[in-house]
Every structure is written in structure tokens, then in C-alpha cells.
Protein backbone atom coordinates (compact mmCIF):
# COMPACT_ATOMS: atom_id res chain seq x y z
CA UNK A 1 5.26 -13.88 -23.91
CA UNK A 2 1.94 -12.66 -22.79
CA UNK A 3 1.75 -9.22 -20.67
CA UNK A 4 1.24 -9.28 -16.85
CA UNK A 5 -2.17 -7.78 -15.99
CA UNK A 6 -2.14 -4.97 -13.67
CA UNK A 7 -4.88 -4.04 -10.92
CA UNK A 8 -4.63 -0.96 -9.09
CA UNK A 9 -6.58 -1.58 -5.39
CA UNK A 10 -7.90 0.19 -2.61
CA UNK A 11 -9.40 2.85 -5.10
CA UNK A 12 -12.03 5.40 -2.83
CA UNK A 13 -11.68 8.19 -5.39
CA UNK A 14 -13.35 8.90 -9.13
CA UNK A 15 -10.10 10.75 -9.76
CA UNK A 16 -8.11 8.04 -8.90
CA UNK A 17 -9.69 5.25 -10.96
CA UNK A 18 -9.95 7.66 -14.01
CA UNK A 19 -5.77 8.26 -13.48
CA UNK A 20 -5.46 3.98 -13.32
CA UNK A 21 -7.05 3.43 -16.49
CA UNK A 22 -5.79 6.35 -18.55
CA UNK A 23 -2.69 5.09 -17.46
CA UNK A 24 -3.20 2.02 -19.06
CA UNK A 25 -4.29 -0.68 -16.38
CA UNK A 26 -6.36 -3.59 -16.38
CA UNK A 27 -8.50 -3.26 -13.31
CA UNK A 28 -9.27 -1.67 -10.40
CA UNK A 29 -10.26 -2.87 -7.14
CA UNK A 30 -12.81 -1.45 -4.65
CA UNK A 31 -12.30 -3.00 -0.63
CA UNK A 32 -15.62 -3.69 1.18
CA UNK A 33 -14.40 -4.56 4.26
CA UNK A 34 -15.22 -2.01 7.17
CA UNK A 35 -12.21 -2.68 8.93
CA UNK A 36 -10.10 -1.55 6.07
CA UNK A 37 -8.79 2.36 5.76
CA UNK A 38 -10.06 1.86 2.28
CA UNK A 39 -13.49 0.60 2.88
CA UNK A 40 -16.27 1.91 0.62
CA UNK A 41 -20.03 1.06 -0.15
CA UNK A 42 -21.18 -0.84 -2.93
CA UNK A 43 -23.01 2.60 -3.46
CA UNK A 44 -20.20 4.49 -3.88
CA UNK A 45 -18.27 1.82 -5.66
CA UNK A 46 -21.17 1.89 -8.52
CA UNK A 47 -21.03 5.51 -8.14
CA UNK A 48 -16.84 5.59 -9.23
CA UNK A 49 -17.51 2.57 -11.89
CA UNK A 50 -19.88 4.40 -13.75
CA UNK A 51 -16.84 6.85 -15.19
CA UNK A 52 -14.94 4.05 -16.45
CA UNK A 53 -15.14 2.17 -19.57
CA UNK A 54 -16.43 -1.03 -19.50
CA UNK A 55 -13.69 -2.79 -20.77
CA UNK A 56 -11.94 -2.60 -17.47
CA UNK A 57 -11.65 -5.03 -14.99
CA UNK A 58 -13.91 -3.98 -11.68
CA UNK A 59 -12.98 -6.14 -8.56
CA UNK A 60 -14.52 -6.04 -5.04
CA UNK A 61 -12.34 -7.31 -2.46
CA UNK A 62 -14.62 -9.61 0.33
CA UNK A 63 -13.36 -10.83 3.75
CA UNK A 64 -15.61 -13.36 5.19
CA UNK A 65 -17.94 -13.74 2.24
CA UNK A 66 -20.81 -15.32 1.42
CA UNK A 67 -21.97 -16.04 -2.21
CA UNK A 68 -25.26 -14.61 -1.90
CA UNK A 69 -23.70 -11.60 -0.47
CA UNK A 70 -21.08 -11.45 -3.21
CA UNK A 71 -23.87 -11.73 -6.00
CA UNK A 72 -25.95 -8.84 -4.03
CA UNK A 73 -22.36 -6.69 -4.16
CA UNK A 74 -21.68 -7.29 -7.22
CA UNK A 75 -24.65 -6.32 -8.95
CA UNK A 76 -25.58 -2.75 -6.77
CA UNK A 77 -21.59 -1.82 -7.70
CA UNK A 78 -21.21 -3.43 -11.36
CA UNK A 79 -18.57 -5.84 -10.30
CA UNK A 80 -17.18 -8.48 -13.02
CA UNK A 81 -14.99 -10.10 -10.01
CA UNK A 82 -14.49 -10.65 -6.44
CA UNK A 83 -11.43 -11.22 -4.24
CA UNK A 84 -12.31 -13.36 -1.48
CA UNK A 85 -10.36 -13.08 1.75
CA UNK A 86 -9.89 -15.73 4.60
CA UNK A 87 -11.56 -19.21 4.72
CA UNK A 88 -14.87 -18.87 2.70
CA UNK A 89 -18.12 -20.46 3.88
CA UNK A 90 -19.38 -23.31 1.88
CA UNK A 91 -21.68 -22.54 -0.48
CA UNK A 92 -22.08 -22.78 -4.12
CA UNK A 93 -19.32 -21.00 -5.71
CA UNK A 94 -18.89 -22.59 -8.14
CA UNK A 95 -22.36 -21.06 -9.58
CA UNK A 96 -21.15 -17.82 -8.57
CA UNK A 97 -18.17 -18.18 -10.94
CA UNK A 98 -20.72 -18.61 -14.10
CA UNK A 99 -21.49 -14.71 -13.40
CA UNK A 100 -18.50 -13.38 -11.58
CA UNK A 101 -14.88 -13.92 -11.67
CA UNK A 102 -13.40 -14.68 -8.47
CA UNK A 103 -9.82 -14.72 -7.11
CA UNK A 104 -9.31 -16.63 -3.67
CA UNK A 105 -6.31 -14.50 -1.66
CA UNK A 106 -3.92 -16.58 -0.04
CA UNK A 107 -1.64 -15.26 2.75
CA UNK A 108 1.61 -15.64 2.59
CA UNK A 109 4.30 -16.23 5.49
CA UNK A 110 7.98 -16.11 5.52
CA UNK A 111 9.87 -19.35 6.57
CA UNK A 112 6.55 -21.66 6.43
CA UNK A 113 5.70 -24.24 4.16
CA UNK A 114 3.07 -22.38 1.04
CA UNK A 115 -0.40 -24.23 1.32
CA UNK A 116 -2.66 -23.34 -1.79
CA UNK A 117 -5.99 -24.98 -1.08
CA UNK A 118 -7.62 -25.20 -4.18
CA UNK A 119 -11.69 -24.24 -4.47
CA UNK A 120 -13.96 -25.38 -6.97
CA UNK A 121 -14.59 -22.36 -9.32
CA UNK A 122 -11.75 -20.48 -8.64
CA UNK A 123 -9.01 -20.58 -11.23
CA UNK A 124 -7.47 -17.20 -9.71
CA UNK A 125 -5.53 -17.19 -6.61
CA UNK A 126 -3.92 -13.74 -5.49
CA UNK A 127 -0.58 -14.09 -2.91
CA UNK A 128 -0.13 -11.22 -0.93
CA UNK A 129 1.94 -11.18 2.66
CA UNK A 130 -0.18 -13.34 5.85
CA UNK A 131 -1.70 -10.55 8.10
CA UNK A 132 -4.31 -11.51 9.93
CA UNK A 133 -5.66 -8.08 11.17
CA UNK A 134 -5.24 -5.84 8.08
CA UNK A 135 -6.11 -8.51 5.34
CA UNK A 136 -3.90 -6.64 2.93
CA UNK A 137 -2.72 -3.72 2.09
CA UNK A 138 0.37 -3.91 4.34
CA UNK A 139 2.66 -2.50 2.05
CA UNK A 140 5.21 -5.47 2.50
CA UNK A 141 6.34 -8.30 0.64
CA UNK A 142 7.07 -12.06 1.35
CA UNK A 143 9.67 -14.07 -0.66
CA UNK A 144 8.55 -14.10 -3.66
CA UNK A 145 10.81 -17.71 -4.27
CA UNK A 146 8.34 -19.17 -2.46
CA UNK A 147 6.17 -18.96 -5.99
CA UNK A 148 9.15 -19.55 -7.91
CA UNK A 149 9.14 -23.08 -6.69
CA UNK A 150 5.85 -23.80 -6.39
CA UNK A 151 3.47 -25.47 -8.98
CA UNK A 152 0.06 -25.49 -8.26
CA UNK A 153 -3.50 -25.19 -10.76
CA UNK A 154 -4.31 -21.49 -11.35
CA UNK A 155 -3.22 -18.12 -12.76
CA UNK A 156 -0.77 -16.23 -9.67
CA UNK A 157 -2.01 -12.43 -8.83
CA UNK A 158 0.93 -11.09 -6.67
CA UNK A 159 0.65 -8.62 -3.92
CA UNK A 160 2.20 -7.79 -1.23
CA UNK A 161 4.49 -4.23 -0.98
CA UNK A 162 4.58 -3.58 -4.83
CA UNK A 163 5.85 -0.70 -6.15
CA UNK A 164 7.57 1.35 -9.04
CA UNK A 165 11.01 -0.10 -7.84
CA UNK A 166 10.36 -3.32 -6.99
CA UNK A 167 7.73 -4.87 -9.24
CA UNK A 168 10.28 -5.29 -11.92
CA UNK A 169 12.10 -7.91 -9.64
CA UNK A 170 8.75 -9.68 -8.60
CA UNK A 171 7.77 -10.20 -11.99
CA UNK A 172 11.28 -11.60 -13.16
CA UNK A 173 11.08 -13.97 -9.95
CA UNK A 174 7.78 -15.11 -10.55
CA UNK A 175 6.08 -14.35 -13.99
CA UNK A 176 2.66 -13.33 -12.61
CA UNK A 177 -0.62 -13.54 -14.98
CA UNK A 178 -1.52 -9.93 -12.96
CA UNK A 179 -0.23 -7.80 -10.41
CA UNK A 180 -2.25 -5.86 -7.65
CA UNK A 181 -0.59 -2.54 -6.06
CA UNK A 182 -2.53 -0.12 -3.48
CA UNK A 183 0.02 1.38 -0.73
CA UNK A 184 2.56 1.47 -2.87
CA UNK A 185 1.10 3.83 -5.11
CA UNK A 186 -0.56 6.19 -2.66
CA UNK A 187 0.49 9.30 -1.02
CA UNK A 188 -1.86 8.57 1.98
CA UNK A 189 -4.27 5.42 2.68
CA UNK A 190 -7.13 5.51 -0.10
CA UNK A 191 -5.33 8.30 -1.59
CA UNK A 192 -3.26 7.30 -4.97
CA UNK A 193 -1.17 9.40 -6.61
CA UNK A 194 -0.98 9.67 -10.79
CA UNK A 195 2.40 9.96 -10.82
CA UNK A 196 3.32 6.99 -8.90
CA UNK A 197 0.34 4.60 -11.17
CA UNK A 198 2.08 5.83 -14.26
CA UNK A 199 5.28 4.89 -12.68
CA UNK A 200 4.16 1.85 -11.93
CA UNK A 201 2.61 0.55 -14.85
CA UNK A 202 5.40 1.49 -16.65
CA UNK A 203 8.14 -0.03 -14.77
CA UNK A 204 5.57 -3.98 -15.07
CA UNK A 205 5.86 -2.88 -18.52
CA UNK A 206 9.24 -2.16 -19.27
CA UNK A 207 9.98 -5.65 -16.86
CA UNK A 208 7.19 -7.48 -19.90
CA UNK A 209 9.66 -5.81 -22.40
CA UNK A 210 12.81 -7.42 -21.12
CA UNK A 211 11.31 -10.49 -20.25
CA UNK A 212 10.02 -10.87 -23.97
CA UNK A 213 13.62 -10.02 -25.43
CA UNK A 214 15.65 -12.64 -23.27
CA UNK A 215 13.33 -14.76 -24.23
CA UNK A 216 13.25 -14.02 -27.75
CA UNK A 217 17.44 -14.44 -27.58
């Protein structure tokens, strides 16, 4: 069966991205949102891509966007996608998508019924737990069930209060196309730790690895 992508977020450090992608990740995610405790520019975004190969995935999360101002973003920091947060303006996105990849985050609440409103270009939809202030990077998880049971067009990023202990379980549950960690892989907000990547990647891994063999049974 095919391997779950894995994108480490929230990155504010060179250090930090260069520890994601020796440890063998997929792609990292800068947040420009002010609000966040991760915010950067789309200077100093460009400034961190330019140490990593270009093979990796380079994603800036957006709350609020416009396309224009996605394009604009995206070329200044050498994005190839963009994670849109909250109800997007209309707009032609679907243009966008010829140039950049984007993934439309859908919050996700305990106990109510899981809407997925489907946008034209989008074929990516990332499910991390409804908070309205912090717009991810909460550091907790929703049931994950809720996916289980729920068919709907597009490839399923999970987020939501990963980590090296539980993202084994998440991917059994719901047999994500990518996963997207930032708290639970940091020692402080916008600080990561390389121990706890490497920990990480290899426990969505050594989850692939089972997953493959029970199949393969």
C-alpha cells in the first residue's frame, strides 16, 4: 500500500527544516498568519527554503486568503502549495491550482455532524480539530472515526494533536494520503526538536510497515 506523506508545520527555524528533511519528510509548512505563535514573512520563509532541496514539499498555511495574495506569497517564499484556512473568498482558484497546490483545512468538532464542502480546484482537504481562535496548532485531536466513516472526493491530510505515540493509531483508523505535525514535535511554540521529528517519522513509518504486512496476509 502506498506510504502516508508526512509534513512537518509551523517551521520558523533553518535548523529545524534542515532536521525535517534529513529525517526523511515530505514537506514542510511555513504559517503566515500574524495571529499565530508561528507566524513568519514570506521573506523569511524564502530565506529557510533556500537550504532545502527542491524535491521537498514547501507549504504556506493562509487564513482568510485571497488568490492573488496566495500567488504574491507563493512566489516571494518559493511555495509549491498553500493551506487555506476558514471560508475562502470567491475568486478563481481554480487557476491558482494550475501553479500551486492547495489543501482547503477543514475544522473538525466532536459530537457534530462532518461537513466537507468541496471547492473547485482543490483535491486536498486537511482535518485538523475546529478552533476558531488559534486556527491550528492546538495540539489536540478530534475522533478520528469521524473519517473512518466518511466518504467524500479528495486525498485526507490529518492534523490535529499528532505525535510520536499517537500517529500510529490515527493512521490505522484512518489511512491518511499525508500527515501534518507541529506542537507535537516541539519543545516550545516554533521551536521543534530533532529528536522528536525523527521519532515521529519513524513511528508513521513503522505504522506504513504494519499496515502493508496485514495487508499482504
Amino acid at each position: 500500500m502506498p506510504r502516508t506523506r508526512i509534513k512537518i508545520c509551523g517551521i520558523t527555524r533553518p535548523e529545524d527544516a534542515l532536521a525535517a528533511e534529513r529525517a526523511g519528510c515530505d514537506a514542510v509548512g511555513f504559517v503566515f498568519w500574524e495571529k499565530s505563535k508561528r507566524h513568519v514573512t514570506a521573506a523569511r520563509a524564502r530565506e529557510i527554503r533556500c537550504s532545502l532541496s527542491s524535491d521537498l514539499t514547501v507549504v504556506g498555511v493562509f487564513v482568510n486568503p485571497t488568490p492573488d495574495g496566495v500567488l504574491e506569497a507563493a512566489g516571494e517564499a518559493g511555495l509549491t502549495a498553500a493551506q487555506l484556512h476558514n471560508p475562502a473568498p470567491n475568486g478563481d482558484w481554480k487557476s491558482l491550482a494550475a501553479h500551486v497546490q492547495l489543501i482547503l483545512a477543514v475544522g473538525v468538532s466532536n459530537g457534530e455532524t462532518l461537513v466537507v464542502e468541496e471547492m473547485g480546484g482543490v483535491n486536498d482537504y486537511l482535518f485538523d480539530k475546529r478552533d476558531d481562535q488559534a486556527m491550528g496548532g492546538t495540539g489536540q485531536t478530534f475522533d478520528w472515526s469521524l473519517l473512518a466513516r466518511e466518504a467524500f472526493n479528495g486525498r485526507i491530510w490529518l492534523a490535529g494533536g499528532l505525535d510520536p505515540l499517537n500517529v500510529g493509531r490515527a493512521i490505522a483508523t484512518v489511512r491518511p494520503y499525508a500527515v501534518d505535525v507541529s506542537t507535537g514535535v516541539e519543545t516550545e511554540p516554533g521551536v521543534k526538536s530533532a529528536e522528536k521529528i525523527a521519532a515521529f517519522i519513524a513511528a508513521v513509518r513503522a505504522a506504513d510497515s504494519q499496515l502493508s504486512e496485514s495487508a499482504a496476509s
